[in-house]
Protein backbone atom coordinates (compact mmCIF):
# COMPACT_ATOMS: atom_id res chain seq x y z
CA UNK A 1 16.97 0.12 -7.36
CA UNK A 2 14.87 -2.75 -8.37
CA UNK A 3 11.34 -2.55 -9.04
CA UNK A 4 8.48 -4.28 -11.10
CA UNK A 5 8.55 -5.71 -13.37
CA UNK A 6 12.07 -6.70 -13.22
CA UNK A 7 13.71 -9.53 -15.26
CA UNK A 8 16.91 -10.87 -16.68
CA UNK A 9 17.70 -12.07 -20.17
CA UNK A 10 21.23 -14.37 -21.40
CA UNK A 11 22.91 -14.58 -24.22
CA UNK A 12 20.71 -17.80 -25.43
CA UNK A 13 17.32 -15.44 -24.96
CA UNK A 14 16.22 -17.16 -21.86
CA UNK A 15 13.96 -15.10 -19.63
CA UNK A 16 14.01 -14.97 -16.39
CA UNK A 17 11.47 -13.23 -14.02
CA UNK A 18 8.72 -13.81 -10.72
CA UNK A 19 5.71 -12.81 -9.79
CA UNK A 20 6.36 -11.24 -6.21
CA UNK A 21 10.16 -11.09 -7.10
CA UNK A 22 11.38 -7.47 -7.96
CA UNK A 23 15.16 -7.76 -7.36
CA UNK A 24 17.84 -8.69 -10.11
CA UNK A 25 20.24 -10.45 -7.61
CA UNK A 26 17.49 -12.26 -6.46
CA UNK A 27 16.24 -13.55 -9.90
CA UNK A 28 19.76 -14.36 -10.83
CA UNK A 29 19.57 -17.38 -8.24
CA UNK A 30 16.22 -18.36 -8.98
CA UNK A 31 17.38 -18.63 -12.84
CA UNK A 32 20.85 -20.92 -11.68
CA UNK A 33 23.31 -18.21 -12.61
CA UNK A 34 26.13 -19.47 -10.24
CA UNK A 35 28.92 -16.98 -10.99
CA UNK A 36 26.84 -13.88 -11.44
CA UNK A 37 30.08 -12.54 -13.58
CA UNK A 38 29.78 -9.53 -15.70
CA UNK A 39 27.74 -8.81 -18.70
CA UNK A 40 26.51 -12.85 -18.11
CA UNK A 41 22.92 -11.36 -18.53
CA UNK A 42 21.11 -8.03 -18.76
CA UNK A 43 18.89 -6.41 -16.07
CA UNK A 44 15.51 -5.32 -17.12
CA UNK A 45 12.84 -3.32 -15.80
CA UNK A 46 9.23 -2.07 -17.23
CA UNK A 47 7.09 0.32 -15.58
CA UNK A 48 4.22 2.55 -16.07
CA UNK A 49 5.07 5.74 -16.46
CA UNK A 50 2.94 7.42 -14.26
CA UNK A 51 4.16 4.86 -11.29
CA UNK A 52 0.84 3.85 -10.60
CA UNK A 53 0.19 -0.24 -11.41
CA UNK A 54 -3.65 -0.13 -10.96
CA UNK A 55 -4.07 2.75 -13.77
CA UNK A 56 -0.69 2.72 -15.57
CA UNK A 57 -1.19 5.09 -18.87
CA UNK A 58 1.72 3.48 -20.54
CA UNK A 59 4.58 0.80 -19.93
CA UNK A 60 8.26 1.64 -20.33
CA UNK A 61 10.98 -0.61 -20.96
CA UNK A 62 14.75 0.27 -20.04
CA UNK A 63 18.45 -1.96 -19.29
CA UNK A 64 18.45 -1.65 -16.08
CA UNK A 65 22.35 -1.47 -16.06
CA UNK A 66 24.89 0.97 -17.61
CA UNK A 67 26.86 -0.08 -19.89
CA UNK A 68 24.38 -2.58 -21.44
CA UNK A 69 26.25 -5.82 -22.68
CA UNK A 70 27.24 -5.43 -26.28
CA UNK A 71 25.27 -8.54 -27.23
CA UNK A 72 22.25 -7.10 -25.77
CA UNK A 73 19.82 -5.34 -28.27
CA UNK A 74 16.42 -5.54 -29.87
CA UNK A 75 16.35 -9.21 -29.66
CA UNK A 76 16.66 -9.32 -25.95
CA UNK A 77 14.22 -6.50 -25.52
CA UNK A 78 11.38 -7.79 -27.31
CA UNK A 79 11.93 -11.61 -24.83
CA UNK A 80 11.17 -9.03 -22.29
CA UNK A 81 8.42 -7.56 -23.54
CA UNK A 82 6.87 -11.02 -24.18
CA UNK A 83 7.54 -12.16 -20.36
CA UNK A 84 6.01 -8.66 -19.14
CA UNK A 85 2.43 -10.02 -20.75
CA UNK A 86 2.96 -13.24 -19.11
CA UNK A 87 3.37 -11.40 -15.50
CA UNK A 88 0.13 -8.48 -16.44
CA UNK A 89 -1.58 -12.15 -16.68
CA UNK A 90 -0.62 -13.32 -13.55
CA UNK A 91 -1.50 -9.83 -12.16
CA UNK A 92 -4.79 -9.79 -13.74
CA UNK A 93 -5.77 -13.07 -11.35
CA UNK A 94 -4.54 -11.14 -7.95
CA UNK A 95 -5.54 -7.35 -8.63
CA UNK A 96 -9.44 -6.44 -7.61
CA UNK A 97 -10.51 -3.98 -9.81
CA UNK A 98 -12.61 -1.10 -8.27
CA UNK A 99 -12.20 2.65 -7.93
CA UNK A 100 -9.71 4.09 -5.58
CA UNK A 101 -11.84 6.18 -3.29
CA UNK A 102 -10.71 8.77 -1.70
CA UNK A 103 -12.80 9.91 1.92
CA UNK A 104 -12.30 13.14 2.30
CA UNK A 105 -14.15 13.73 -1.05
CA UNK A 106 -17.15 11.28 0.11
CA UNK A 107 -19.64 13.09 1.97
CA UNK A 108 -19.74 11.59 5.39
CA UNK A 109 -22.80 10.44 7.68
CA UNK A 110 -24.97 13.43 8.85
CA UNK A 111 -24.44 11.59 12.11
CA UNK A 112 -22.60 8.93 13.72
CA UNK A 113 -24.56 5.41 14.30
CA UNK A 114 -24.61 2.73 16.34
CA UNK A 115 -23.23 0.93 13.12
CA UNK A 116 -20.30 2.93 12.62
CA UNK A 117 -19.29 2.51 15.78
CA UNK A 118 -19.54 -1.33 15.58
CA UNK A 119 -17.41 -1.02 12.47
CA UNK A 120 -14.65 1.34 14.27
CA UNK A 121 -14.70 -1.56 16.96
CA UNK A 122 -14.04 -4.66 14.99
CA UNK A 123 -11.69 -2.40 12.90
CA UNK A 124 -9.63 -1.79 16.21
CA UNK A 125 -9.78 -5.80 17.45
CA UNK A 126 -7.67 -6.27 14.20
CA UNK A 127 -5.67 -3.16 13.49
CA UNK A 128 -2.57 -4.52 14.95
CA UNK A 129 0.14 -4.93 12.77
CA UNK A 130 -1.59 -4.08 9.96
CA UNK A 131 1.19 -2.35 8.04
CA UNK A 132 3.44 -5.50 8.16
CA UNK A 133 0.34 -7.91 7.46
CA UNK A 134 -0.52 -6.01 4.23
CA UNK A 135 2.97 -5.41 3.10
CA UNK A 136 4.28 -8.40 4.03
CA UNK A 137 1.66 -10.48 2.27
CA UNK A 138 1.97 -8.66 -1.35
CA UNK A 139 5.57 -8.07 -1.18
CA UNK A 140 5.52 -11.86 -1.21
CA UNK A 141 2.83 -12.15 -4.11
CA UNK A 142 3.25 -8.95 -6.05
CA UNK A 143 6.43 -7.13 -4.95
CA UNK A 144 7.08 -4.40 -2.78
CA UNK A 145 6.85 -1.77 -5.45
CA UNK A 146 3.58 -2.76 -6.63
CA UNK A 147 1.93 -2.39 -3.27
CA UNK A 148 4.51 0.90 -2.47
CA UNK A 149 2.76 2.58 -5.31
CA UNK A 150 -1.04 1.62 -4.65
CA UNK A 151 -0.42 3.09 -1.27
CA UNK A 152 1.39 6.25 -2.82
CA UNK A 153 -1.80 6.86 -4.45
CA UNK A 154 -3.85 7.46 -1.28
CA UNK A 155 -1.17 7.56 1.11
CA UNK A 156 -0.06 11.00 2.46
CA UNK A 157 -2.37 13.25 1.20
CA UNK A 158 -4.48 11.30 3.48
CA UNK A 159 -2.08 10.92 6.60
CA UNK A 160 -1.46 15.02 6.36
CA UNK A 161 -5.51 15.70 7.06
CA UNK A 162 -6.17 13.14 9.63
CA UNK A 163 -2.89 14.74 11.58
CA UNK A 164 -3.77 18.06 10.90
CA UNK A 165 -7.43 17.78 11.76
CA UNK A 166 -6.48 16.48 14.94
CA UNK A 167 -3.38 18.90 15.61
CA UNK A 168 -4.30 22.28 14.45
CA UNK A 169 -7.57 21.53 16.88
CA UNK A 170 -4.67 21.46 19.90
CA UNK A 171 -2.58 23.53 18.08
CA UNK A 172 -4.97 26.66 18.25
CA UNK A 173 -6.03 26.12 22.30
CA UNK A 174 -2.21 26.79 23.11
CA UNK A 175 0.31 29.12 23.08
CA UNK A 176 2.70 29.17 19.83
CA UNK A 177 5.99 28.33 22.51
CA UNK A 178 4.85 24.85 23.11
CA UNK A 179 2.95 24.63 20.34
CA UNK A 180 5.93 23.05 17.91
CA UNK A 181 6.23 20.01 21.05
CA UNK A 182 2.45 19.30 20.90
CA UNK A 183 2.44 18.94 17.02
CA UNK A 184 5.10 16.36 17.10
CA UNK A 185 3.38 14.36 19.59
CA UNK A 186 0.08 14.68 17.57
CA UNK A 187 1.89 13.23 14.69
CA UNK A 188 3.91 10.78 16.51
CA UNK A 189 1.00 9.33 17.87
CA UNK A 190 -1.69 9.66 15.52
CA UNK A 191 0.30 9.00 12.11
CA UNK A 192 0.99 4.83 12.79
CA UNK A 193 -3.06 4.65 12.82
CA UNK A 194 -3.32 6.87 9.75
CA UNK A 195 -1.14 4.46 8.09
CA UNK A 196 -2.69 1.44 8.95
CA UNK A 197 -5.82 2.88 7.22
CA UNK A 198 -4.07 3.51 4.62
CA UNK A 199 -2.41 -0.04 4.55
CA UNK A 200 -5.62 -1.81 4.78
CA UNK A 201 -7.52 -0.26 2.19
CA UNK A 202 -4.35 -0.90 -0.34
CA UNK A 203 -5.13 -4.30 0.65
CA UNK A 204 -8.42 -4.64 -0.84
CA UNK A 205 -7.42 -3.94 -4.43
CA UNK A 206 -5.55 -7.94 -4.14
CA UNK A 207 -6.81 -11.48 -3.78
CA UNK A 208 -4.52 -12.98 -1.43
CA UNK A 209 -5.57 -16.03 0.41
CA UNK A 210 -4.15 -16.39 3.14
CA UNK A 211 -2.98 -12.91 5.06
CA UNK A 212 0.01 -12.95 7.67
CA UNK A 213 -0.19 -11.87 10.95
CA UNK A 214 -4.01 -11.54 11.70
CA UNK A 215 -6.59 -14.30 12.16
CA UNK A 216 -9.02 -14.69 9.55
CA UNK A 217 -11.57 -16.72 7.31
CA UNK A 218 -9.25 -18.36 4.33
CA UNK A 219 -10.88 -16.39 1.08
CA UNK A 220 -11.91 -13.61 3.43
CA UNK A 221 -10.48 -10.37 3.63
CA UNK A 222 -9.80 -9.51 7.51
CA UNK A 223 -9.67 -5.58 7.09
CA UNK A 224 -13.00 -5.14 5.87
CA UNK A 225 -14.39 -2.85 8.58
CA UNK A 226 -12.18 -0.27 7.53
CA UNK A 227 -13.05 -0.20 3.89
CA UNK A 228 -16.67 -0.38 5.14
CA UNK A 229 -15.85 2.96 6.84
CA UNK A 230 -13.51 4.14 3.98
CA UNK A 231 -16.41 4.02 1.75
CA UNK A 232 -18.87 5.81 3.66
CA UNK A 233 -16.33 8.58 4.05
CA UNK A 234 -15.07 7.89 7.64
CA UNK A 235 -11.54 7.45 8.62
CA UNK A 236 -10.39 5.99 12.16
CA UNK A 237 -7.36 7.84 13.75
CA UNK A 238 -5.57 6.39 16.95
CA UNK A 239 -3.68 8.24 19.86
CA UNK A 240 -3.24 5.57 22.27
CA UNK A 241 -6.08 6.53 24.26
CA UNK A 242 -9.26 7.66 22.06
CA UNK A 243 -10.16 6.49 18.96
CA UNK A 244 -11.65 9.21 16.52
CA UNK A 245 -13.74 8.94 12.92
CA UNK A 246 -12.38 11.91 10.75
CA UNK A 247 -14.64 12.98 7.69
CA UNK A 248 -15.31 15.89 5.19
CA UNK A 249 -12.80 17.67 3.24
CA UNK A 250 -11.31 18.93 5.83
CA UNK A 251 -10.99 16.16 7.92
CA UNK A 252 -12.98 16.89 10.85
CA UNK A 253 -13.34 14.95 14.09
CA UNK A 254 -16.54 13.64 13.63
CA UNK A 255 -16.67 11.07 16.65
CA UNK A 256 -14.64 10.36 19.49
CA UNK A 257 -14.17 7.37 21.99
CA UNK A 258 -11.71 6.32 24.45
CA UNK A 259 -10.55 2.93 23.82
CA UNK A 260 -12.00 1.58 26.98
CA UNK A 261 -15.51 2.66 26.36
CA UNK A 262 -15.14 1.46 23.03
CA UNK A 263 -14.21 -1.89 24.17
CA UNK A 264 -16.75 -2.62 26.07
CA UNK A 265 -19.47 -1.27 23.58
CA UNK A 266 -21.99 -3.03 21.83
């Protein structure tokens, strides 16, 4: 498995890696290799250890191939280490620095406003194909493992209370024998929202001009809604017919909507 940063080295100590690019097969066409035979060039990777890109605690280096070529060695590992700060450069100039925030931890409103509400409505005239917009758009800039692990960080931890808060409320006003059927429509319905929170606000932490799939200012980013709710401690959920604003530690149904009323509110 390929993942970032990934890069190949010759026998003549050329280099070859790209920013967005995390597979070895595909960097041995962008660097001319025509043949692709054996031990032609070595397969690199460096990581942070703790798999996490926006707070890595240290970066390891490894041959990404087994055995390594016998002219491979020291030489060829310290090129890569040299092309690695080139690409933590090029990062540097997409990643947004900020906090990761996580919701459930961030005490929410005392109430719901009129404001929140207005945010939860914009947020759901662009939540369409958020997933695919957002993962699309920095598997193309940064690589797919870069943006897999800023969404690890936040990711299910979060999806498992927003689909709990929501089921175990069903959960408990029926009977344990169709209980198990009821959960897995809970989650089959509710989880694709969950992730799309989750999607968007990994989104924030990259300057990306121009994002696919959704309509939007150049320069502007077009999921802001959500991290306007993310930050105050709210997070939308999704059935297919009401919308919902979760908050506290336990996740709690704060607000509820059907989508129809919420359309037509102002």
């Amino acid at each position: 498995m390929c993942i970032a940063f990934s890069c190949i080295v010759d026998q003549v100590g050329k280099v070859t890696w790209k920013l967005g690019i995390d597979a070895h097969s595909e960097l041995a066409r962008v660097g001319g290799y025509q043949d692709r035979k054996l031990g032609e060039f070595a397969k690199a990777e460096i990581t942070p250890k703790n798999n996490d890109y926006l707070n890595p605690d240290e970066w390891v280096f490894r041959f990404d191939e087994s055995p390594v070529p016998a002219w491979c060695g020291t030489h060829e590992k310290e090129l890569c280490l040299a092309a690695h700060k080139k690409w933590l450069k090029q990062m540097d100039k997409i990643i947004i620095p900020h906090s990761v925030v996580r919701p459930f931890k961030v005490t929410p409103p005392a109430s719901i406003q009129p404001k929140h509400i207005r945010l939860l409505k914009k947020w759901a005239s662009v939540g369409d194909s958020v997933m695919a917009s957002v993962g699309d758009s920095l598997g193309d800039r940064v690589g797919d493992s870069v943006a897999a692990s800023v969404v690890e960080s936040v990711g299910h931890s979060l999806w498992h209370s927003v689909v709990e808060s929501v089921g175990h409320s069903l959960w408990d006003s029926v009977v344990e024998s169709v209980g198990h059927s009821l959960w897995d429509s809970v989650v089959e319905s509710v989880g694709p929202s969950v992730w799309d929170s989750v999607w968007a606000y990994t989104g924030s932490f990259f300057r990306i001009p121009v994002w696919k799939y959704v309509k939007h200012h150049k320069g502007k980013y077009p999921y802001q809604p959500l991290i306007a709710l993310w930050k105050t401690g709210l997070v939308p959920s999704f059935d297919g017919t009401t919308w919902r604003l979760h908050g506290g530690p336990k996740a709690a149904v704060l607000f509820s909507i059907t989508a129809v009323k919420l359309k037509k509110y102002r």
